[in-house]
C-alpha atoms as a PDB file:
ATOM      1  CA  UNK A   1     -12.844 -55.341   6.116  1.00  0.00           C
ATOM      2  CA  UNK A   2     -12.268 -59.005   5.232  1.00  0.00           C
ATOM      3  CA  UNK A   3      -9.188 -60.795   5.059  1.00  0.00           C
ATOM      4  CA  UNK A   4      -9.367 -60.694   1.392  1.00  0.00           C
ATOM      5  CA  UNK A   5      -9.574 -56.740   1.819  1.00  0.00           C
ATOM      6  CA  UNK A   6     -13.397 -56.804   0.877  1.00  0.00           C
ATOM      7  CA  UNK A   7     -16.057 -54.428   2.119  1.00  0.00           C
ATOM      8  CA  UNK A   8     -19.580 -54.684   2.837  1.00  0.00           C
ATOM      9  CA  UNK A   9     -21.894 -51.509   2.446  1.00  0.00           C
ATOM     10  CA  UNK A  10     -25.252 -51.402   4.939  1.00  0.00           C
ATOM     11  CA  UNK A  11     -28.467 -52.240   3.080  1.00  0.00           C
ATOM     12  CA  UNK A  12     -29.913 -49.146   4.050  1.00  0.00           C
ATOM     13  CA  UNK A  13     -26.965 -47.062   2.451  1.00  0.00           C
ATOM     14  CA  UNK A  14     -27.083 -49.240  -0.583  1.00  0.00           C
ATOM     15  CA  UNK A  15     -30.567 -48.664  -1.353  1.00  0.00           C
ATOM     16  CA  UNK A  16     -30.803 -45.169  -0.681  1.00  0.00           C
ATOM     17  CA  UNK A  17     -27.941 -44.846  -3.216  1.00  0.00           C
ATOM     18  CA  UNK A  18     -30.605 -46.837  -5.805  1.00  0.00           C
ATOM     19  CA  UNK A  19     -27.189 -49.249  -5.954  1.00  0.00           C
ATOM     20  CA  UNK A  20     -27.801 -52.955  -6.836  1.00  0.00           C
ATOM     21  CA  UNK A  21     -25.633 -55.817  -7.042  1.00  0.00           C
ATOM     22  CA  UNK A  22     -23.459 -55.414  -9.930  1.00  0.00           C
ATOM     23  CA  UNK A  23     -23.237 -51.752 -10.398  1.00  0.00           C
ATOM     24  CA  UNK A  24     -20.124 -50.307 -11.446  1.00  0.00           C
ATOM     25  CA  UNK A  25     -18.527 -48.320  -8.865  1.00  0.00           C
ATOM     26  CA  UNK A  26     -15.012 -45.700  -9.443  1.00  0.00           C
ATOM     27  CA  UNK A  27     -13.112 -45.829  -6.117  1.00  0.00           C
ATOM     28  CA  UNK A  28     -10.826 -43.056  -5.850  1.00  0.00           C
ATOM     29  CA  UNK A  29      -8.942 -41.907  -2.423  1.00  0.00           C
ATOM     30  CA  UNK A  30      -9.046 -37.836  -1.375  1.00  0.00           C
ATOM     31  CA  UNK A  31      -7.541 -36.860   1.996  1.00  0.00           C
ATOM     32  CA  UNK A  32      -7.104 -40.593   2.642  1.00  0.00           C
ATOM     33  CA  UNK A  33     -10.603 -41.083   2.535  1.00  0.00           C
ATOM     34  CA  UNK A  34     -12.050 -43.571   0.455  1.00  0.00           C
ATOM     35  CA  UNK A  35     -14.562 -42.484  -2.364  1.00  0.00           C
ATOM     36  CA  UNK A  36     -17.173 -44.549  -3.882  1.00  0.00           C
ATOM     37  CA  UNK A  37     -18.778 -42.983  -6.998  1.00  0.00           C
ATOM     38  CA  UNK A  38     -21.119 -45.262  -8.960  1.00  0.00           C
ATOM     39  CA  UNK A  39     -19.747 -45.371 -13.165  1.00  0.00           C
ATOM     40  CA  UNK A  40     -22.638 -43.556 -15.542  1.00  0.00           C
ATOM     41  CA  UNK A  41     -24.252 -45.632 -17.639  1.00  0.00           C
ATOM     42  CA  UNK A  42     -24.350 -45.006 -21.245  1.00  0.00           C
ATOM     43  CA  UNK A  43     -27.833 -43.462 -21.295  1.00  0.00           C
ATOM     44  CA  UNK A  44     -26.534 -40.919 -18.752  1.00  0.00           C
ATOM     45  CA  UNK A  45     -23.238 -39.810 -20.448  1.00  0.00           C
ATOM     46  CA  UNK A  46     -24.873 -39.677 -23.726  1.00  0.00           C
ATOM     47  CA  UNK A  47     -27.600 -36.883 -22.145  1.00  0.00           C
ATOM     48  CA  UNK A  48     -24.494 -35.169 -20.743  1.00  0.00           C
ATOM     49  CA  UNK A  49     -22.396 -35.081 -23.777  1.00  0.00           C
ATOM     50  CA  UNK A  50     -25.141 -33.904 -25.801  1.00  0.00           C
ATOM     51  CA  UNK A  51     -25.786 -31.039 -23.582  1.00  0.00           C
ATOM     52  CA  UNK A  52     -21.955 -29.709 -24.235  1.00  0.00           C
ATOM     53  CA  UNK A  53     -21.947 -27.197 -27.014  1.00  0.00           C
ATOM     54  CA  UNK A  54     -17.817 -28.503 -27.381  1.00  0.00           C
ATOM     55  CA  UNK A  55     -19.700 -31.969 -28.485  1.00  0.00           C
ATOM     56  CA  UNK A  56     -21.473 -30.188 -31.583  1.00  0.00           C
ATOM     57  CA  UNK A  57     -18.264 -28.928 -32.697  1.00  0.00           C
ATOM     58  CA  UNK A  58     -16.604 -32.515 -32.360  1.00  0.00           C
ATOM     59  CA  UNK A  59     -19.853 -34.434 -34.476  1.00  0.00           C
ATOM     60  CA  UNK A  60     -19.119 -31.704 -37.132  1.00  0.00           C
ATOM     61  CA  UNK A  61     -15.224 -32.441 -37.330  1.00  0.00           C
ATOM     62  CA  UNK A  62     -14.999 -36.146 -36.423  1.00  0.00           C
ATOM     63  CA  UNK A  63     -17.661 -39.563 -36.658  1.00  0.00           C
ATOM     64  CA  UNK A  64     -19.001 -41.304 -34.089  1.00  0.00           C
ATOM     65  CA  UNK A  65     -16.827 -44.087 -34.315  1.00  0.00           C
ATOM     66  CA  UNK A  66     -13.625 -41.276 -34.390  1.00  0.00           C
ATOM     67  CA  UNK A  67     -15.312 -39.864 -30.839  1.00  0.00           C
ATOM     68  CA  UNK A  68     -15.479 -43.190 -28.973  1.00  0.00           C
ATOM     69  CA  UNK A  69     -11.900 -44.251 -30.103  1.00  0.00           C
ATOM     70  CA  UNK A  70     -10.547 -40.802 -28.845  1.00  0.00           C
ATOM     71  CA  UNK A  71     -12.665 -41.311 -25.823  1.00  0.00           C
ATOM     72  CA  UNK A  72     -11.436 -44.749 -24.929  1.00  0.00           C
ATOM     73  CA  UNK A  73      -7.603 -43.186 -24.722  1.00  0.00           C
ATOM     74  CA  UNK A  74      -8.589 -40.921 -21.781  1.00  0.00           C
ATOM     75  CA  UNK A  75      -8.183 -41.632 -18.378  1.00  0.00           C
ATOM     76  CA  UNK A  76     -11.576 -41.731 -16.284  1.00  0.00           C
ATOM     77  CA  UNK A  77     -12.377 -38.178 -14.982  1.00  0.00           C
ATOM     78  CA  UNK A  78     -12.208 -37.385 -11.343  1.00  0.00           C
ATOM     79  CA  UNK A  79     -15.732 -36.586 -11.867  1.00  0.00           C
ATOM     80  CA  UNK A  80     -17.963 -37.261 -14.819  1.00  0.00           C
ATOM     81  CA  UNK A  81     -19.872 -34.026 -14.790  1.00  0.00           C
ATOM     82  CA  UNK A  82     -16.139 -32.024 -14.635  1.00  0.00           C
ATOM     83  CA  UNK A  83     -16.654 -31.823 -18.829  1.00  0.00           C
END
């Protein structure tokens, strides 16, 4: 760890992860370990959400633009795939 509380991740790890630089990583701390989850990208929450029968319910009661504003008010989810 640097001085400025920075880490550096082996290349090996990195790439077997399919990370590059710039990907958007959730850190979250469980049994004071530290936990690096990369942040789904649109695409993949999209495929996800439309898999969820509870999602056909919500495009019949609310729009699109209702969804996302409801969706930005939510904290992140431990774990994406929890829903």
């Amino acid at each position: 760890m640097t001085s400025k509380n920075q880490l550096t991740l082996p290349v090996d790890l990195v790439q077997l992860l399919d990370w590059t630089a710039g990907t958007d990583l959730w850190v979250k701390e469980e049994n004071r370990r530290v936990i690096l989850e990369r942040v789904p990208t649109i695409e993949e929450i999209r495929e996800e959400i439309q898999k969820n029968p509870k999602v056909r319910k919500l495009n019949a009661k609310y729009s699109t633009v209702e969804i996302v504003r409801m969706a930005r008010q939510m904290k992140p989810p431990k774990n994406i795939y929890e829903y």
